[in-house]
N, C-alpha and C. Protein backbone atom coordinates (compact mmCIF):
# COMPACT_ATOMS: atom_id res chain seq x y z
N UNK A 1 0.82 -1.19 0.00
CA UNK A 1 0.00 0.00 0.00
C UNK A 1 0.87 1.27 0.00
N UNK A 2 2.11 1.50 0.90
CA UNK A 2 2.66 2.62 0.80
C UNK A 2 3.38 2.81 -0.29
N UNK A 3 3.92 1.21 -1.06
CA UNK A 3 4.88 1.83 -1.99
C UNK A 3 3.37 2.86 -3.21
N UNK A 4 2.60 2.24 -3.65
CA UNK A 4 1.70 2.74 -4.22
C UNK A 4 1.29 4.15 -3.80
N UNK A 5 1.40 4.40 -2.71
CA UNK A 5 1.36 6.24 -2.46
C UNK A 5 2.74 6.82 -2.34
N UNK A 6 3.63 5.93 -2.47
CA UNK A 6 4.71 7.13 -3.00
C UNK A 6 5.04 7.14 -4.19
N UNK A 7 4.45 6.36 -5.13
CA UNK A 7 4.67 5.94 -6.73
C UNK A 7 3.72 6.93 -6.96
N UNK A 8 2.11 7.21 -6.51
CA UNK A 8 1.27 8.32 -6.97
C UNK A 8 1.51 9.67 -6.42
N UNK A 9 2.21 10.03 -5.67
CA UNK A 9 3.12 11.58 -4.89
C UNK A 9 3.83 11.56 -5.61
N UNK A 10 4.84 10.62 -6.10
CA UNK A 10 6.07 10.94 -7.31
C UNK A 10 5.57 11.29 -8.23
N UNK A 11 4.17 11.16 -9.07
CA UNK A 11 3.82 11.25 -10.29
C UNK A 11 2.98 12.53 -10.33
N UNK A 12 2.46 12.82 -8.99
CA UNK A 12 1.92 14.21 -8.78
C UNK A 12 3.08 15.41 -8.92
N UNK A 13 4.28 15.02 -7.76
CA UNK A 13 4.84 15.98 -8.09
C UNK A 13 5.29 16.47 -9.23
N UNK A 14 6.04 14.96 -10.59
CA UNK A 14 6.45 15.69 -11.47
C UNK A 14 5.87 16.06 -12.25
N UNK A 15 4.46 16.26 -12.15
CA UNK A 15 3.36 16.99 -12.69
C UNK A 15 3.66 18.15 -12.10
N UNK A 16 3.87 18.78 -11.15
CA UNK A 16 3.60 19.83 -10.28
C UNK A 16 4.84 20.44 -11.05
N UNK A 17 6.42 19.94 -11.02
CA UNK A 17 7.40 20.15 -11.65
C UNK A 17 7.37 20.62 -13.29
N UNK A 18 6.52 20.17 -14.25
CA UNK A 18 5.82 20.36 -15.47
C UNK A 18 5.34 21.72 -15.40
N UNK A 19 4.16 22.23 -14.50
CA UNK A 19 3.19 23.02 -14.80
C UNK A 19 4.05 24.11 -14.22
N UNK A 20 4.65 23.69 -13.21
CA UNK A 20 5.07 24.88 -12.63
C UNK A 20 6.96 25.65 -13.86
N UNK A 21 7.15 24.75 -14.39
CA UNK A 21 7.94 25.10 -15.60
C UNK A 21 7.31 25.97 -16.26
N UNK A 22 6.11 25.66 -17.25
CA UNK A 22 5.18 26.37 -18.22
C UNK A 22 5.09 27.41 -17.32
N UNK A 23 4.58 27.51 -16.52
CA UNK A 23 4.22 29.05 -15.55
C UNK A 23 5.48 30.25 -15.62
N UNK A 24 6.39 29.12 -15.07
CA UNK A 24 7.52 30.53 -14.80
C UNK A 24 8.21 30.88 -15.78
N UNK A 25 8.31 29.56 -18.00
CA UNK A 25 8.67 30.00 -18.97
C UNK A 25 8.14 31.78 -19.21
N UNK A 26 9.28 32.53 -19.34
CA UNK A 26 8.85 34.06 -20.19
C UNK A 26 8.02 33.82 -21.30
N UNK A 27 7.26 34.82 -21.53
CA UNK A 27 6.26 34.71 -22.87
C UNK A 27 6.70 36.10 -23.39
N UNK A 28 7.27 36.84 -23.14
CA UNK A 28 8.12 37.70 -24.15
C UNK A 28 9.60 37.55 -23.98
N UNK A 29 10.89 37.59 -25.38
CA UNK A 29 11.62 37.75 -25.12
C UNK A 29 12.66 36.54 -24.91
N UNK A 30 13.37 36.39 -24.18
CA UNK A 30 14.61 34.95 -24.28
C UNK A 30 13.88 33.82 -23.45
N UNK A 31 14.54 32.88 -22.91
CA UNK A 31 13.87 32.42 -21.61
C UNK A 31 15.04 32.40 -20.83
N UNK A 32 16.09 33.20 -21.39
CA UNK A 32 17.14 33.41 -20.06
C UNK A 32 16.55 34.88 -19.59
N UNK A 33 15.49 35.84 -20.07
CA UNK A 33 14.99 36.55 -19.48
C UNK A 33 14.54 36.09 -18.09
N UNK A 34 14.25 34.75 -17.95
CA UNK A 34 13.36 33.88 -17.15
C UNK A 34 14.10 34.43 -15.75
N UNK A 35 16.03 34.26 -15.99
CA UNK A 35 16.95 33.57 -14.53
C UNK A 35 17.12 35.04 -14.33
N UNK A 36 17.09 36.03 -14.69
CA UNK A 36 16.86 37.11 -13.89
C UNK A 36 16.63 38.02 -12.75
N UNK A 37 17.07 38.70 -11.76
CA UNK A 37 16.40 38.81 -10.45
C UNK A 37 15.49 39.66 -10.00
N UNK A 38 15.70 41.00 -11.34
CA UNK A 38 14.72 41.53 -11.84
C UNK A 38 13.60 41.49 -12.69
N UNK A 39 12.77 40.56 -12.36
CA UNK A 39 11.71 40.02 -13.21
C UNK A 39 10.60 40.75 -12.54
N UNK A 40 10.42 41.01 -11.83
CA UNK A 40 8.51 41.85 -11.24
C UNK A 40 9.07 42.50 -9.95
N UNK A 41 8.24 43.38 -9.53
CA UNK A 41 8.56 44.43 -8.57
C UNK A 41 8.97 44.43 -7.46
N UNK A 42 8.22 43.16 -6.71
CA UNK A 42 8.80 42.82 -5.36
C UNK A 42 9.62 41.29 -5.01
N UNK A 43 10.35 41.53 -3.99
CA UNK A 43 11.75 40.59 -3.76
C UNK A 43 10.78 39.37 -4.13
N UNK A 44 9.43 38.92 -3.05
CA UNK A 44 8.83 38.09 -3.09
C UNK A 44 8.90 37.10 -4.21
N UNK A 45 8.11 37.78 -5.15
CA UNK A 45 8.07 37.15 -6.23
C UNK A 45 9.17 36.88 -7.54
N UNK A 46 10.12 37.39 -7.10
CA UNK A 46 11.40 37.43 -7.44
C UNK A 46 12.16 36.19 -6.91
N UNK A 47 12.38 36.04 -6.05
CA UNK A 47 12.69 34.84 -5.17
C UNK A 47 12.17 33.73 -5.84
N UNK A 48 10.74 34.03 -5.66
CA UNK A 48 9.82 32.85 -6.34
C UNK A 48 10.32 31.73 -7.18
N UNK A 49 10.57 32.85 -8.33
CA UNK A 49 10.78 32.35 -9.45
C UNK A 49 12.02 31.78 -9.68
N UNK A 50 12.86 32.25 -9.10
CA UNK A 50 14.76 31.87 -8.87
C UNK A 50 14.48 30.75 -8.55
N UNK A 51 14.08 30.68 -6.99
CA UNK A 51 14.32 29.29 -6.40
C UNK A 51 13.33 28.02 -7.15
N UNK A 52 12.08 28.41 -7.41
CA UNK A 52 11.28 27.70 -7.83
C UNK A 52 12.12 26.46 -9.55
N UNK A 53 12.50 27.47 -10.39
CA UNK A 53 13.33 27.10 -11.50
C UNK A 53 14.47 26.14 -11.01
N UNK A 54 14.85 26.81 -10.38
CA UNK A 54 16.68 25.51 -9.82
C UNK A 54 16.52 24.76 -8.79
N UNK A 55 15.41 24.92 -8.29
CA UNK A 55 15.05 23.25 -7.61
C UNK A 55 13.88 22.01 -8.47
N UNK A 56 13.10 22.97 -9.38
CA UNK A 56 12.40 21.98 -10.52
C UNK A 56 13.22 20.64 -10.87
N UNK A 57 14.34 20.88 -11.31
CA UNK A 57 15.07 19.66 -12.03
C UNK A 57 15.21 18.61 -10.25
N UNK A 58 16.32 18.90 -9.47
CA UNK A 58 16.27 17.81 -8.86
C UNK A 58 15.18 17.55 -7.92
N UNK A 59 14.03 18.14 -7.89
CA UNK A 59 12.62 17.59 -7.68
C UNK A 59 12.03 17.03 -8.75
N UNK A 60 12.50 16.60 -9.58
CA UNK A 60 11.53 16.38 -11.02
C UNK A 60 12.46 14.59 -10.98
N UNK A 61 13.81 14.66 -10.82
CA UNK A 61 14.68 13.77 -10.13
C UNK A 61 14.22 12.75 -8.95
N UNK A 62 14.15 13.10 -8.09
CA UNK A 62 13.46 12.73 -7.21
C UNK A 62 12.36 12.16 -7.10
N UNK A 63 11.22 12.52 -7.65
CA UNK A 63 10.06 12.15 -8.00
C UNK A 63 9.83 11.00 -8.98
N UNK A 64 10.87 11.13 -10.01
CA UNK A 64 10.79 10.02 -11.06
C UNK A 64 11.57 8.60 -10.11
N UNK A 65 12.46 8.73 -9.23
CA UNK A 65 13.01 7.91 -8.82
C UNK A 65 11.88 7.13 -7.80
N UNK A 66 11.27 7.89 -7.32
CA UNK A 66 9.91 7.59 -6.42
C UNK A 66 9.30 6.54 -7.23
N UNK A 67 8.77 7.07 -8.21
CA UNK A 67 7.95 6.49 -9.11
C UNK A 67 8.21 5.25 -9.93
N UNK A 68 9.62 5.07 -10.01
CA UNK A 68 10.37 4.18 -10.66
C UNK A 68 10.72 2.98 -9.88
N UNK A 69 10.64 3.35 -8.40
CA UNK A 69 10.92 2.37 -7.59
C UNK A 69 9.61 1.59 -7.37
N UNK A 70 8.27 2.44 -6.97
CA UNK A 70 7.19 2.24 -7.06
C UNK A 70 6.56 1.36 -8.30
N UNK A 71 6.98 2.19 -9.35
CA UNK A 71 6.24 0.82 -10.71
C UNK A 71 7.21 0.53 -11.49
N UNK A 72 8.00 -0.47 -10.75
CA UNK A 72 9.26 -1.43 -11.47
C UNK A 72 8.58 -1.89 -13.14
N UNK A 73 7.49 -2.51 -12.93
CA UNK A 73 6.87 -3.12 -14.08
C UNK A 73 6.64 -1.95 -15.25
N UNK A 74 5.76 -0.92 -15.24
CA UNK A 74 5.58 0.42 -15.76
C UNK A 74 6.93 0.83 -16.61
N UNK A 75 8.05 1.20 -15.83
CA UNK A 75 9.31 1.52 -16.16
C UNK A 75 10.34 0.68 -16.86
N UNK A 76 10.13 -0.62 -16.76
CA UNK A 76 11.00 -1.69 -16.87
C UNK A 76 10.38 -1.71 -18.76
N UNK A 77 8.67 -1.81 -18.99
CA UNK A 77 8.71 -1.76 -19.96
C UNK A 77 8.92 -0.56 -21.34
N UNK A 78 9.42 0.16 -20.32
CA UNK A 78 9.93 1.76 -21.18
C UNK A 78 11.47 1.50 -21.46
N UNK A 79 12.10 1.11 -20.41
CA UNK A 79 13.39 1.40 -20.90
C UNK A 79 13.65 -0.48 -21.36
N UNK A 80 13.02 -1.23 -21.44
CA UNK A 80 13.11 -2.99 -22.05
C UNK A 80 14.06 -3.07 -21.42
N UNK A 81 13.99 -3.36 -19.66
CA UNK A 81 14.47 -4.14 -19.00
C UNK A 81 12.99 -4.87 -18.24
N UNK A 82 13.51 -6.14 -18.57
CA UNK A 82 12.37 -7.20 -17.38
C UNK A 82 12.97 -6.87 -15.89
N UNK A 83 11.37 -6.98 -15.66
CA UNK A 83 11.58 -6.70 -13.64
C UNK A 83 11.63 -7.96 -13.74
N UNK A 84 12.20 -7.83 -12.38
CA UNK A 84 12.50 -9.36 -11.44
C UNK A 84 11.72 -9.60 -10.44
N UNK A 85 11.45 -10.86 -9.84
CA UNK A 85 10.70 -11.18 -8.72
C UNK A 85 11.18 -9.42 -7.57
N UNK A 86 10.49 -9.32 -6.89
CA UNK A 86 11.36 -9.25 -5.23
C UNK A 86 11.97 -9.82 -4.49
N UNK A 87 12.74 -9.33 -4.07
CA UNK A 87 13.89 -9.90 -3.49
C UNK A 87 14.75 -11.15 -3.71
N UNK A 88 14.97 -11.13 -4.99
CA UNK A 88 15.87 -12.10 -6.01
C UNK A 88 16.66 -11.27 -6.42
N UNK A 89 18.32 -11.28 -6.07
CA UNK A 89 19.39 -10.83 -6.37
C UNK A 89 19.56 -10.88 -7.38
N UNK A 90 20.07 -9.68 -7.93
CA UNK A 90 21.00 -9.58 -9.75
C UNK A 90 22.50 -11.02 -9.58
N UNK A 91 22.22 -11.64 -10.56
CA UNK A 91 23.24 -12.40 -10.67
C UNK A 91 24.36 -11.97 -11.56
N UNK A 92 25.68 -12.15 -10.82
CA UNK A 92 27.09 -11.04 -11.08
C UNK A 92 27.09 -12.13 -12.60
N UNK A 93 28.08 -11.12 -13.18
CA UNK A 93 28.22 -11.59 -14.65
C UNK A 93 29.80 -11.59 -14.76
C-alpha cells in the first residue's frame, strides 16, 4: 500500500514540476529573461521564481526515482528491461 502512495506523490509531483515550468517559462523575449532577479517588482516574487526554477530539475529527479521504484513493471517496460521477482538478487556476470 505505501509503496503505491509514494509511486502516486512521485507522479503528482512531477506533474507539479511540469506546470510549474510552463508558468515561470517568459512569454516575451529569451527564456534566459526567465533567470533574472529583476523580473517583477517585489523581492517576493522574485525569489519565487529563482528558487522555484533551480530546484524543478532535482525535484523532477526525485520524483521520477519515487515512481520508478514504485512501478518497477511500468518503467522496466519503457526502458526494455524485465523486472524481477522481489527480493531475487542480480546475478554477477
Amino acid at each position: 500500500m505505501g509503496r503505491s502512495i509514494v509511486g502516486w506523490i512521485g507522479v503528482a509531483m512531477m506533474v507539479s514540476c511540469f506546470t510549474g515550468l510552463w508558468l515561470w517559462w517568459p512569454t516575451i523575449g529569451k527564456w534566459t529573461r526567465g533567470l533574472r532577479y529583476r523580473r517583477h517588482r517585489n523581492a517576493d516574487t522574485n525569489l519565487h521564481h529563482l528558487f522555484g526554477f533551480w530546484i524543478a530539475l532535482p525535484l523532477f529527479v526525485l520524483s521520477l526515482t519515487g515512481a520508478w521504484i514504485s512501478f518497477p513493471q511500468f518503467f522496466g517496460k519503457i526502458t526494455g528491461e524485465a523486472s524481477r521477482p522481489r527480493g531475487v538478487p542480480i546475478a554477477p556476470r
